[in-house]
Protein backbone atom coordinates (compact mmCIF):
# COMPACT_ATOMS: atom_id res chain seq x y z
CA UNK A 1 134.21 236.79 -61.11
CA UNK A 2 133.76 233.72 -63.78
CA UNK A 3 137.84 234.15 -64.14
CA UNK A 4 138.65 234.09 -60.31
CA UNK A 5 136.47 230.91 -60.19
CA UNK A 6 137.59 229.05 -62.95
CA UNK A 7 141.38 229.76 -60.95
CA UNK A 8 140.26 228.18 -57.82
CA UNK A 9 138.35 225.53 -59.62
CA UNK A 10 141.61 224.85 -61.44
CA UNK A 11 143.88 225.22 -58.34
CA UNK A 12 141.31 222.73 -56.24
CA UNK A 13 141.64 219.95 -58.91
CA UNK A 14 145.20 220.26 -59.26
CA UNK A 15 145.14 219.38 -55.85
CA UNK A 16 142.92 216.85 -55.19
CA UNK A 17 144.34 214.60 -58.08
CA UNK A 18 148.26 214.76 -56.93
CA UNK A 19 150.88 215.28 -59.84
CA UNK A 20 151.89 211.29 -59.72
CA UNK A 21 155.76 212.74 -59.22
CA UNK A 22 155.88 210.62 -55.93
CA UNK A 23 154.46 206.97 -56.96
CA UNK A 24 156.26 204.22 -57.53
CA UNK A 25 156.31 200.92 -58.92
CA UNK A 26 159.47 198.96 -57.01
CA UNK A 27 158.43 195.39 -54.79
CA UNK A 28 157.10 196.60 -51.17
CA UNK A 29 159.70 196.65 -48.69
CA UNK A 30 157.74 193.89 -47.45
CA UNK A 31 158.48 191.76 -48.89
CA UNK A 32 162.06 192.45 -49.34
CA UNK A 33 162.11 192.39 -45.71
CA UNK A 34 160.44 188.70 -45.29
CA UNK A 35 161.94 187.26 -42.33
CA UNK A 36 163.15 183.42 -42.59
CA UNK A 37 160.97 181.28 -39.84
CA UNK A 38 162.80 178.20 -40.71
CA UNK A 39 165.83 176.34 -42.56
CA UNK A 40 166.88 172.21 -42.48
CA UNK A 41 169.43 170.73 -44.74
CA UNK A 42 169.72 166.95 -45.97
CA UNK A 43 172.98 165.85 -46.30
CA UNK A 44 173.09 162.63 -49.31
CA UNK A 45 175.83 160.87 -48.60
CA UNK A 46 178.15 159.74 -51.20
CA UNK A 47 180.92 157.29 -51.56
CA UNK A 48 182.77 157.64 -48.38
CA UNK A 49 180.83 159.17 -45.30
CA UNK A 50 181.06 160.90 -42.04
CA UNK A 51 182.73 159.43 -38.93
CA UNK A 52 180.57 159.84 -35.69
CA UNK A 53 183.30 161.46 -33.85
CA UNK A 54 183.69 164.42 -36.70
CA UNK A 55 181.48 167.51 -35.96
CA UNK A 56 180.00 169.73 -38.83
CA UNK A 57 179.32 173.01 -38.90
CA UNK A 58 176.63 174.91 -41.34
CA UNK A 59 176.35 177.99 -41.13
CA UNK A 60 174.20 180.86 -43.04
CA UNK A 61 175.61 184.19 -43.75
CA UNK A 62 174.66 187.15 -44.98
CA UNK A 63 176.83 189.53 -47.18
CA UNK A 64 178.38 191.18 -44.32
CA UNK A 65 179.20 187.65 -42.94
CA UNK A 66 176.85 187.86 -39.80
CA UNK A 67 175.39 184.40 -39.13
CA UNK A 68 171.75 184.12 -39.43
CA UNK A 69 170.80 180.23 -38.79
CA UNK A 70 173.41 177.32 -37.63
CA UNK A 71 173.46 173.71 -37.84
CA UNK A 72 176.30 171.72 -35.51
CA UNK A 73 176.10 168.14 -35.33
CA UNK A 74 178.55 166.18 -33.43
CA UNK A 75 178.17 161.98 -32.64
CA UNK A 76 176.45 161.88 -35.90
CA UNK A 77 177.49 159.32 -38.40
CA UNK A 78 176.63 159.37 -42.21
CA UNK A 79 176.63 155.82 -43.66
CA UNK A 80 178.44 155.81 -47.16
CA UNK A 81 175.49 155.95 -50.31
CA UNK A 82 172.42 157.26 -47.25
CA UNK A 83 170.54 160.28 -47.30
CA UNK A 84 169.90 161.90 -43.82
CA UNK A 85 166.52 162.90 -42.26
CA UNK A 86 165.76 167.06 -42.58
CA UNK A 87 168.03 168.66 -39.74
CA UNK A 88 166.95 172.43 -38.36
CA UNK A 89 169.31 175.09 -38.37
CA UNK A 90 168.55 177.39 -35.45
CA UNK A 91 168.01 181.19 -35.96
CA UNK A 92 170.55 183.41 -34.89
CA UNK A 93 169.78 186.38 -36.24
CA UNK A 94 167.88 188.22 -38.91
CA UNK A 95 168.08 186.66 -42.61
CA UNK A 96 165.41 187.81 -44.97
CA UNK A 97 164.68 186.78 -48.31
CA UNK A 98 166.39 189.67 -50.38
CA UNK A 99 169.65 188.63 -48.35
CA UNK A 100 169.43 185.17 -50.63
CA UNK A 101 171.26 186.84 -53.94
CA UNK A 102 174.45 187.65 -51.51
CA UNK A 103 174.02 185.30 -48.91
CA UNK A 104 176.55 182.04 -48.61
CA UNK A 105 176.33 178.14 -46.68
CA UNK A 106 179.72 177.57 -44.67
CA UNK A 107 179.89 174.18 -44.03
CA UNK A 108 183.11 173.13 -41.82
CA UNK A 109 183.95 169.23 -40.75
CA UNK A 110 185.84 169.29 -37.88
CA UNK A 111 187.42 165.85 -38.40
CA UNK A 112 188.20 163.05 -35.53
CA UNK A 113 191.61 161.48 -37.69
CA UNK A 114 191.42 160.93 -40.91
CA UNK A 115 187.74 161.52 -42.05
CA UNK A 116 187.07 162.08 -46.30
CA UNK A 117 182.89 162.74 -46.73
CA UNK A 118 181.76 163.50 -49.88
CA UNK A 119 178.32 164.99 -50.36
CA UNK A 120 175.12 166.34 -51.70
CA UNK A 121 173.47 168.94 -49.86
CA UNK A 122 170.09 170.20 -50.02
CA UNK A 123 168.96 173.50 -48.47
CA UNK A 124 164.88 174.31 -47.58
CA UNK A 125 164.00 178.26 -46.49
CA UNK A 126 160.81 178.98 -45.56
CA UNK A 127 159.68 182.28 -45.23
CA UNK A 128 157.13 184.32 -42.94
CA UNK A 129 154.89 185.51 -46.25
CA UNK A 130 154.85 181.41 -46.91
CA UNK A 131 157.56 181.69 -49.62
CA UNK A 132 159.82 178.62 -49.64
CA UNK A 133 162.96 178.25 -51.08
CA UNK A 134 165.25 175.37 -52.10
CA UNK A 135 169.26 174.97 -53.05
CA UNK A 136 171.12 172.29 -54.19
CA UNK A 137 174.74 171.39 -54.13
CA UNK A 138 176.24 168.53 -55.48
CA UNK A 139 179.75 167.12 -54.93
CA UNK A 140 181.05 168.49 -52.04
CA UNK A 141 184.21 167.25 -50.62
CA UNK A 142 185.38 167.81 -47.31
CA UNK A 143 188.41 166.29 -45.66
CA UNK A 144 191.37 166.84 -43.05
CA UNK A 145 193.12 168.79 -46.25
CA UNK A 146 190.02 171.20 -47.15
CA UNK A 147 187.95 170.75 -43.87
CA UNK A 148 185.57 174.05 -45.32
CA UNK A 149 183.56 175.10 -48.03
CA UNK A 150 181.42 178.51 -48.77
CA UNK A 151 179.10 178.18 -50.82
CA UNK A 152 176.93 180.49 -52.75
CA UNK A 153 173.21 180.77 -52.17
CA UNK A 154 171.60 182.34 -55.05
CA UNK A 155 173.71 180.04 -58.18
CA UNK A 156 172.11 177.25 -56.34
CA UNK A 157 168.88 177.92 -56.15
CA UNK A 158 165.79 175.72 -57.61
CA UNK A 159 163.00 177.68 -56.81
């Protein structure tokens, strides 16, 4: 009887305690699938600006190109050597944060003649979980020649 016991005293701890086969120790998916609540952009103006009557485009994509936030801005001029105020991009669809290592910034002017704007460009994400994220690109060009640019998201990043 004292063998049959020490079986199904054996058998019961085996089975309360769990083998540990099934845990893990990868991030949440979470937080992998943080939602973005918000994005602006500042645009620094350089030596030669934007014309009022050319429109820009930003747009960010994730790796399968879908559009997840927008910025247009049309009638907007950008004095040569100014820094604009923060402009929102609205939400278009979902972007979360593990789409930043793949994701890219289109930014297309849509010029009114002969427009030449050269550029900084400064990129805040903030995150449902209260993550924020910022990107940087300097020296942007964009012309009736080369009216578009993709940029990458994650080389850019500063935090």
């Amino acid at each position: 009887m004292s063998r049959s016991f020490a079986i199904a005293l054996l058998a019961a701890s085996v089975t309360t305690a769990g083998c540990g086969a099934t845990r893990t120790t990868t991030r949440p998916a979470a937080t992998l699938a943080t939602p973005l609540t918000s994005a602006t952009m500042t645009f620094i103006t350089r030596e030669d600006g934007k014309d009022a009557d050319s429109a820009v485009t930003v747009q960010l994509l994730r790796n399968n190109a879908e559009i997840g936030a927008e910025l247009r801005t049309d009638g907007t001029e950008f004095d040569d050597n100014t820094t604009s105020a923060p402009m929102s991009l609205a939400l278009s669809a979902p972007f979360r944060i593990d789409d930043i290592d793949e994701g890219q910034l289109r930014v297309r002017l849509a010029p009114d003649g002969q427009d030449d704007w050269s550029f900084d460009l400064r990129m805040s994400m903030h995150f449902a979980d209260g993550t924020v994220r910022t990107f940087v690109w300097n020296g942007i060009r964009l012309n009736n020649a080369a009216p578009e640019r993709v940029l990458a998201l994650a080389p850019a990043r500063v935090f």
